[in-house]
Protein backbone atom coordinates (compact mmCIF):
# COMPACT_ATOMS: atom_id res chain seq x y z
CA UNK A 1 -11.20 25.08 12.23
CA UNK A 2 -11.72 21.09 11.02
CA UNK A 3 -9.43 18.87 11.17
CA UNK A 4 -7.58 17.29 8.46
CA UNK A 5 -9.32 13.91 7.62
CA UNK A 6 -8.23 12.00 4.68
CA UNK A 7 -11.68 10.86 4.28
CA UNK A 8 -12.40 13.79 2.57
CA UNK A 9 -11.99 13.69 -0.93
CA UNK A 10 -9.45 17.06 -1.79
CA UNK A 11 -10.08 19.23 -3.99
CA UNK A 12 -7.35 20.22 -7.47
CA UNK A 13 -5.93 22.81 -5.14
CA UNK A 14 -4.70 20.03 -2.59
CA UNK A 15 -2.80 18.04 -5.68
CA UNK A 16 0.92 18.14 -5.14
CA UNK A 17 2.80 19.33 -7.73
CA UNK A 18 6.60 17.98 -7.98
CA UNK A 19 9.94 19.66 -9.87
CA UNK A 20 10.03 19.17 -13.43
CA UNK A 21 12.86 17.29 -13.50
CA UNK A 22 11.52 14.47 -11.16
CA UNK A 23 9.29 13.11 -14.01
CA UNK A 24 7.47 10.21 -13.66
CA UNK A 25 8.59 7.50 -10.62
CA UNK A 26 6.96 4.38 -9.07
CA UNK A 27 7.28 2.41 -5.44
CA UNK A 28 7.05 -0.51 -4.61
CA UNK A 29 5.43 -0.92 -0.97
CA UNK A 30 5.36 -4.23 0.81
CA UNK A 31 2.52 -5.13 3.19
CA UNK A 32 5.02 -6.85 5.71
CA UNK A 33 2.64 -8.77 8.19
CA UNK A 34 2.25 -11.85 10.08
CA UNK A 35 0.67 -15.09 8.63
CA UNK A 36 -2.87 -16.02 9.27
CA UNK A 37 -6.05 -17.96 7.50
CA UNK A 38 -7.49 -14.87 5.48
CA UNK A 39 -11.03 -17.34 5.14
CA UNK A 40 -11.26 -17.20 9.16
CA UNK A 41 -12.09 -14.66 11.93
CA UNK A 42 -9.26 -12.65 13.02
CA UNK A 43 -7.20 -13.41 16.30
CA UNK A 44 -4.94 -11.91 18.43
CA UNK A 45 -3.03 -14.83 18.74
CA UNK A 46 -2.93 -18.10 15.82
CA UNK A 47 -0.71 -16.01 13.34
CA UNK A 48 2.58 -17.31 11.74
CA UNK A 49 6.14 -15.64 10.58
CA UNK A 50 7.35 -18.12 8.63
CA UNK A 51 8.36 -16.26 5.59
CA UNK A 52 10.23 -13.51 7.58
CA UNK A 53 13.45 -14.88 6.12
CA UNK A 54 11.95 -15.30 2.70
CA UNK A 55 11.64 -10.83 2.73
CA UNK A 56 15.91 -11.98 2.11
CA UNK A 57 14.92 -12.79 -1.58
CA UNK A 58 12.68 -10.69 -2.28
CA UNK A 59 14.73 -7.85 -1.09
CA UNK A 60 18.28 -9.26 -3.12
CA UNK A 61 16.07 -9.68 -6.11
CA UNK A 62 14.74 -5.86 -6.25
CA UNK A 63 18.18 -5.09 -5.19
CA UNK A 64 19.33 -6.48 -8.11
CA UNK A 65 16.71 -4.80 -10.39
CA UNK A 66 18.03 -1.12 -9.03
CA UNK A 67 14.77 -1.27 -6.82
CA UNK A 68 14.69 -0.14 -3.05
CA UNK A 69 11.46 -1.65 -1.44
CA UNK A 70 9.22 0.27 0.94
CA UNK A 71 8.32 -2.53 3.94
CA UNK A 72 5.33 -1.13 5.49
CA UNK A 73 5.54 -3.24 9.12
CA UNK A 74 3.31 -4.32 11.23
CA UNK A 75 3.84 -5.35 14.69
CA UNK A 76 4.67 -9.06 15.06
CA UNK A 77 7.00 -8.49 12.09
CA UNK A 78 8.33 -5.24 13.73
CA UNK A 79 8.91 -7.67 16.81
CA UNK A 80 10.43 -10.55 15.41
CA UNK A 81 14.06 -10.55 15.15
CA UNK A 82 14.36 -12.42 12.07
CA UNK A 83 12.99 -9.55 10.34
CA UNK A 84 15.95 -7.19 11.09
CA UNK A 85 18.25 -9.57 9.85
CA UNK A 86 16.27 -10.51 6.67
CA UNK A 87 16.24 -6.50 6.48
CA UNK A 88 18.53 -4.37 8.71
CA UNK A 89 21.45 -4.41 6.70
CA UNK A 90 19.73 -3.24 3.55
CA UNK A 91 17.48 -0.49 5.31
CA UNK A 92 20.82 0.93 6.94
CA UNK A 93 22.18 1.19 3.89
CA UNK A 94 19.55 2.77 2.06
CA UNK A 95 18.52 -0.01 -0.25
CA UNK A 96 15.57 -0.52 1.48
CA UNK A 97 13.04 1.58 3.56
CA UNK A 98 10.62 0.67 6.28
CA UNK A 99 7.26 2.15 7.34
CA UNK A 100 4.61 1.46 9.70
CA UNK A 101 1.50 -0.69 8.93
CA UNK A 102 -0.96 -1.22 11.58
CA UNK A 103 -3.25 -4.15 12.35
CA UNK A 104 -5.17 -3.38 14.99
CA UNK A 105 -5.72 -7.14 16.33
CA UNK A 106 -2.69 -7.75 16.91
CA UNK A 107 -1.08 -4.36 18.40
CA UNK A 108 -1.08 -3.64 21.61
CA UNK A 109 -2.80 -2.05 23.74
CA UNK A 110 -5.29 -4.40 23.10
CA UNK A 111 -7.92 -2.81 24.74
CA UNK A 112 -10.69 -3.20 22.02
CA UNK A 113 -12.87 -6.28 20.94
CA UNK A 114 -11.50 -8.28 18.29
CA UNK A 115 -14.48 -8.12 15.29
CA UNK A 116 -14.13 -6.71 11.47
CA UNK A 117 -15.46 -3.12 12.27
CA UNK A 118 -12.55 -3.12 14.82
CA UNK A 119 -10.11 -4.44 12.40
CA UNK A 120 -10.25 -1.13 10.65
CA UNK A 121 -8.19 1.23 13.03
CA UNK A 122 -9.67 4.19 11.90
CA UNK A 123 -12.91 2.72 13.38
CA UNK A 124 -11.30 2.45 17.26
CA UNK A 125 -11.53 5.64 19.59
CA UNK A 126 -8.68 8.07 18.71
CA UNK A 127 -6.43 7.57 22.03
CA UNK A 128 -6.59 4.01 21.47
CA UNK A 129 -5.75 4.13 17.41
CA UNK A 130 -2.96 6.73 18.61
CA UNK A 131 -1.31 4.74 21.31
CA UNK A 132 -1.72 1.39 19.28
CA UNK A 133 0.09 3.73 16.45
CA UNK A 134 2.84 4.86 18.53
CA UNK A 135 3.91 2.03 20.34
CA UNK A 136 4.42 0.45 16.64
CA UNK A 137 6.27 3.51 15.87
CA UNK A 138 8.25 2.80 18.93
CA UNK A 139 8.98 -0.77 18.37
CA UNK A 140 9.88 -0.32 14.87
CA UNK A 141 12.30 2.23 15.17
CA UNK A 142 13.94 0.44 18.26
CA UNK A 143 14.41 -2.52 16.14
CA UNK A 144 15.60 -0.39 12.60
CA UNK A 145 17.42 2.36 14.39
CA UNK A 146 15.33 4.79 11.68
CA UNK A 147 12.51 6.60 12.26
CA UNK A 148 9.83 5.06 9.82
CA UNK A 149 8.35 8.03 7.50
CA UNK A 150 5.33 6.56 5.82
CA UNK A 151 2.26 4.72 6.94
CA UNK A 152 -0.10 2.33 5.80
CA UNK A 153 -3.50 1.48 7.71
CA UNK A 154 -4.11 -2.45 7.54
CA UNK A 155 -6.88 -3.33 5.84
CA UNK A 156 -6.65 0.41 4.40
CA UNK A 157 -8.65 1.52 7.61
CA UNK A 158 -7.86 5.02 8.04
CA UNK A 159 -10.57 6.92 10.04
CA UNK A 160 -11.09 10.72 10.66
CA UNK A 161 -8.37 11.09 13.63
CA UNK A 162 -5.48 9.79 11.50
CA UNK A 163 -4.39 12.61 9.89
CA UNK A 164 -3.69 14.61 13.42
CA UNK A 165 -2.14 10.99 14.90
CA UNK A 166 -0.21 10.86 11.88
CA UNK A 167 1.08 14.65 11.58
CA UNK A 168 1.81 14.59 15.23
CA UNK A 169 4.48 11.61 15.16
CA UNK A 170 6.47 13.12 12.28
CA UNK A 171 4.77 10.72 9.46
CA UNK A 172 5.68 12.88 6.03
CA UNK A 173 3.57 10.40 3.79
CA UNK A 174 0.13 8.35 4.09
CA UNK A 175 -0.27 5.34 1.75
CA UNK A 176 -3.81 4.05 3.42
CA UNK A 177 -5.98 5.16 0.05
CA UNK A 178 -6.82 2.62 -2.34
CA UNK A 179 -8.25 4.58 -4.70
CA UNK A 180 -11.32 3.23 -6.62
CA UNK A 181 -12.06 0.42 -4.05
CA UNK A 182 -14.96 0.74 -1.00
CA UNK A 183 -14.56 -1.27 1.92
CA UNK A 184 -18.05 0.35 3.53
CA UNK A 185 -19.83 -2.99 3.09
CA UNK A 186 -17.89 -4.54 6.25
CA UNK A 187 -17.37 -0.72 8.08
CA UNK A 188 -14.34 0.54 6.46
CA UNK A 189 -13.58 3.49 4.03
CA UNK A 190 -15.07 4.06 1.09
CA UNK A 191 -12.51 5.34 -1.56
CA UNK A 192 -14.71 5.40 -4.67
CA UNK A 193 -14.62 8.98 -5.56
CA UNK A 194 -10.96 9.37 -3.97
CA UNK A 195 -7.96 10.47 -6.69
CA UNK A 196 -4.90 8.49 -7.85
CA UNK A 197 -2.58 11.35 -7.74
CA UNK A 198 -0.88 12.73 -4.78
CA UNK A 199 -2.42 15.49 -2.32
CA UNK A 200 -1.79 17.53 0.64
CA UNK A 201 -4.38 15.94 3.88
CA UNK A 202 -3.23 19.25 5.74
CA UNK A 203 -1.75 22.15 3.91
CA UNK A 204 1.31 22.08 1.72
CA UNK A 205 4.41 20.76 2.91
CA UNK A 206 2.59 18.55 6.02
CA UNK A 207 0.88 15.21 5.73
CA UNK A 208 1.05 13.96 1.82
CA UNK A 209 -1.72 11.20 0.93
CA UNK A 210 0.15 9.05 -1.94
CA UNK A 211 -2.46 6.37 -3.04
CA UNK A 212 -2.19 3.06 -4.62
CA UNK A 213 -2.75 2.85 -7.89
CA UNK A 214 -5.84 1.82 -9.67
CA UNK A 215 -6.83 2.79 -13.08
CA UNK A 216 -9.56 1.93 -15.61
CA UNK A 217 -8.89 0.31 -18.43
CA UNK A 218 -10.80 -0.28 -21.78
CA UNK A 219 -13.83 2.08 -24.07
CA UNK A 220 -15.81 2.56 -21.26
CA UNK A 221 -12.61 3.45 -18.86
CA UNK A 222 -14.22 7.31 -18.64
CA UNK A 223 -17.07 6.56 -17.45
CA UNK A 224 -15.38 3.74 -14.80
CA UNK A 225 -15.80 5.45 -11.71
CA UNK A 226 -19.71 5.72 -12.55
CA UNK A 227 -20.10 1.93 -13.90
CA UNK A 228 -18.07 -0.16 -11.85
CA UNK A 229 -19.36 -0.06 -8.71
CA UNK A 230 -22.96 -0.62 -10.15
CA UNK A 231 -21.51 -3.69 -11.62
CA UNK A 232 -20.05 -4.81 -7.84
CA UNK A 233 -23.08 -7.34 -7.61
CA UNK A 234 -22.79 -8.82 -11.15
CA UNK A 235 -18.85 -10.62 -11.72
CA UNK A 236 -20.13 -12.41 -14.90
CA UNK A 237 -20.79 -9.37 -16.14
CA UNK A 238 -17.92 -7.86 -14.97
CA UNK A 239 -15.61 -10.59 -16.78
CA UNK A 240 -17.53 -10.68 -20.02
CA UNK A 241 -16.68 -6.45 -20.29
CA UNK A 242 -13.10 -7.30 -19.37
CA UNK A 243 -13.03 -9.81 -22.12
CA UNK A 244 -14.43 -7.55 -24.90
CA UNK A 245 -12.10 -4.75 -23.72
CA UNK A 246 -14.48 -2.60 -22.68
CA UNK A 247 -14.04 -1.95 -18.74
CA UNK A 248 -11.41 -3.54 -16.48
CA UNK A 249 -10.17 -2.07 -13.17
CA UNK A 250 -6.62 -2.72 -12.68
CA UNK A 251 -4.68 -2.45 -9.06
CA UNK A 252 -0.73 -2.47 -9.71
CA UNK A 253 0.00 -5.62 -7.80
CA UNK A 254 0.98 -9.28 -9.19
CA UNK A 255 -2.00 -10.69 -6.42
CA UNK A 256 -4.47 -11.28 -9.02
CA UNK A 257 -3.71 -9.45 -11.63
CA UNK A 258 -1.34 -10.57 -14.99
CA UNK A 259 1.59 -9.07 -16.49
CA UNK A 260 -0.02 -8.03 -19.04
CA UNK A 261 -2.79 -6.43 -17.26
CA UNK A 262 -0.03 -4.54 -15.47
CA UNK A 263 1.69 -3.53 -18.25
CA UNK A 264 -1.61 -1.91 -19.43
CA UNK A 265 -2.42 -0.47 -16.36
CA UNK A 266 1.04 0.87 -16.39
CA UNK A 267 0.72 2.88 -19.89
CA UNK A 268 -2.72 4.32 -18.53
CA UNK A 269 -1.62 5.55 -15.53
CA UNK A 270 1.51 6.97 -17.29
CA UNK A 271 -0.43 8.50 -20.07
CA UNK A 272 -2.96 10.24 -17.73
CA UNK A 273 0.36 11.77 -16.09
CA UNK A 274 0.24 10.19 -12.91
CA UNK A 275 3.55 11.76 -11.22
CA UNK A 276 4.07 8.50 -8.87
CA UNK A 277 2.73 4.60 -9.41
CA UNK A 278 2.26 2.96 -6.25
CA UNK A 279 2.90 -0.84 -6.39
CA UNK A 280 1.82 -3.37 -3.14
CA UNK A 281 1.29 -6.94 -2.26
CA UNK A 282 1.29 -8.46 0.50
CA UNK A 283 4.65 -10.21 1.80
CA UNK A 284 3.67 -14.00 3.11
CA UNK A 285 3.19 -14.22 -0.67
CA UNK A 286 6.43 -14.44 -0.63
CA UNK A 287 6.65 -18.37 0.61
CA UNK A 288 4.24 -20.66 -1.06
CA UNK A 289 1.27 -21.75 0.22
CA UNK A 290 0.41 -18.51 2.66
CA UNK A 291 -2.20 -16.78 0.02
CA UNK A 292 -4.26 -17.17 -1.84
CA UNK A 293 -2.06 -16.17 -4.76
CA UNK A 294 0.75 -18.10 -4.50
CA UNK A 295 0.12 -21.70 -3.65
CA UNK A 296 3.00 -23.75 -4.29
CA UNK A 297 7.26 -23.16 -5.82
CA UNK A 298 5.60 -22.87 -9.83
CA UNK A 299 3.53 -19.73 -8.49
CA UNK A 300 5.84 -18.14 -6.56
CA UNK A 301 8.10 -18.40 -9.59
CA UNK A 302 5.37 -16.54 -11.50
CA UNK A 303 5.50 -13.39 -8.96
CA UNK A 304 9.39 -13.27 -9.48
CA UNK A 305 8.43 -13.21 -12.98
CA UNK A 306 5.85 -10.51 -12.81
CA UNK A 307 8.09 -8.13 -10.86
CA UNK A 308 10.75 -8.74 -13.46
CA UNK A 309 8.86 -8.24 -16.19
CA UNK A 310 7.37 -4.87 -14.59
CA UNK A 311 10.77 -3.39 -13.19
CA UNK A 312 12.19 -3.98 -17.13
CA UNK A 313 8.99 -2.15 -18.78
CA UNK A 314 9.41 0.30 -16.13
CA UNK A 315 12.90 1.01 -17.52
CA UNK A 316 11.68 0.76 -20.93
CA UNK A 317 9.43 3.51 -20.51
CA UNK A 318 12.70 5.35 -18.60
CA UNK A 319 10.59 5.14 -15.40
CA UNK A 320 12.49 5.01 -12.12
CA UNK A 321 12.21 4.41 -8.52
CA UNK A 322 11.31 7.15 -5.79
CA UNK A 323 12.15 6.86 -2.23
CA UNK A 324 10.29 8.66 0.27
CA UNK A 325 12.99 11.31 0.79
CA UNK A 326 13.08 12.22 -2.67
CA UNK A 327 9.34 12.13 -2.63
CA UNK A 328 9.46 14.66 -0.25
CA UNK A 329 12.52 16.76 -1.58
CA UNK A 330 10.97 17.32 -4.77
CA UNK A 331 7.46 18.57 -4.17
CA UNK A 332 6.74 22.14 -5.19
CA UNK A 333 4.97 24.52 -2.14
């Protein structure tokens, strides 16, 4: 019998179908990870937590928006103090939930060379990808008092051993697909032909995939699976379809992308029935100056503005958060 290997794309029988009456629902996960110079080699060591107490804001504004975060850790965040109390209180009390994300290069045991095909941990052998795994799981839940329910691989990198190190340690729901993308250029996945809806990596009931969401947008958006990666080599001409609203491929995240990109994103996925939109970014964006995306105070006003402006179409459309539990509680077997 093969094992389960998210890698494989399912098939319509693998979709998960949910209760009627959970309708349509979003997330909002949080890439919550250490600092470092994304135009440099990676390091075990050089990284930065700075923003750790700037998750505070972020967390009191979605708190304030009806919105209960998903922080995906990794494991100098995991380890740093100053993330339970940014966090603690509001994960205890269920306005918040915490998962696992792992960067290989800086989890222990660090038993592997540091290099790019490396930095995908789905690349590594499978006892060293399980015991990096578990000892975040460890730390983590030491540090939250909860055992964390969802996963996201850094960098996306799942590999064909993740499902079984995943299953094994209780993990109900993998985030690590970004559908629509292909990291195979610099060794990772390649999630090209991959769905945006939900399905079962095992068999019914075990190890959920939920992927981020990407959709196509414009004419040609049917035919944007088959076009867009032959335009991968060509931006210009990328742009110049996007302008004439022909073909644009839109992630759910305020990291390069505009509100009102987003809000058309939003309507597509919602009109092609998607059960669950999965929203991300990455959390030193949340103190200027860290990414590339937010530079300085006027653009880090800008992502406050996004997320508010996305959380009130959201309710406009009658849209509403999901947490993982009743993610879980409401899928049909």
């Amino acid at each position: 019998m093969s094992q389960p290997n998210i890698l494989e794309v399912p098939g319509a029988r693998q979709h998960v179908r949910f209760a009627a009456g959970f309708g349509q629902r979003f997330v909002v996960t949080v890439d919550t990870e250490e600092e470092f110079d994304w135009t440099q080699p990676l390091g075990r060591t050089g990284h930065g937590l700075s923003h750790v107490p700037w998750l505070a804001r972020f967390q009191q504004f979605c708190e304030g928006m009806g919105v209960a975060p998903v922080y995906l850790l990794d494991y100098p965040i995991a380890t740093d103090p100053a993330a339970v109390e940014a966090l603690g209180e509001a994960v205890a009390a269920g306005r918040a939930e915490i998962g696992i994300q792992l960067h290989p290069w800086v989890s222990p045991p660090h038993d592997e060379e540091v290099n790019v095909y490396n930095s995908f941990a789905g690349n590594l052998p499978p006892e060293l990808e399980a015991a990096k795994f578990n000892t975040l799981k460890d730390a983590i839940e030491n540090a939250f008092g909860k055992a964390p329910l969802i996963y996201r691989a850094g960098r996306y990198g799942i590999g064909p051993a993740s499902a079984g190190i995943l299953s094994a340690a209780g993990i109900a729901i993998d985030t690590s697909v970004r559908a629509r993308f292909d990291y195979s250029s610099t060794g990772g996945p390649n999630f090209r032909e991959h769905p945006v809806v939900p399905w079962w990596v095992d068999q019914p009931g075990g190890l959920m995939e939920l992927p981020l969401t990407t959709v196509f947008w414009g004419m040609l958006r049917q035919q944007g699976p088959l076009l867009y990666p032959a335009l991968w080599r060509t931006p210009k001409l990328r742009g110049l379809l996007a302008r004439m609203a022909m073909l644009e491929r839109i992630p759910l995240t305020p990291e390069g992308v505009s509100i009102d990109e987003a809000v058309k994103g939003i309507d597509i996925a919602l009109d092609d029935g998607l059960p669950i939109l999965v929203f991300s970014f990455h959390s030193p964006s949340l103190r200027p100056g860290l990414t590339p995306y937010v530079r300085d105070a006027d653009e880090l006003d800008r992502l406050y503005d996004w997320w508010r402006a996305v959380f009130s179409y959201l309710k406009r459309r009658d849209i509403r958060p999901a947490s993982v539990a009743e993610i879980m509680a409401a899928v049909v077997l």
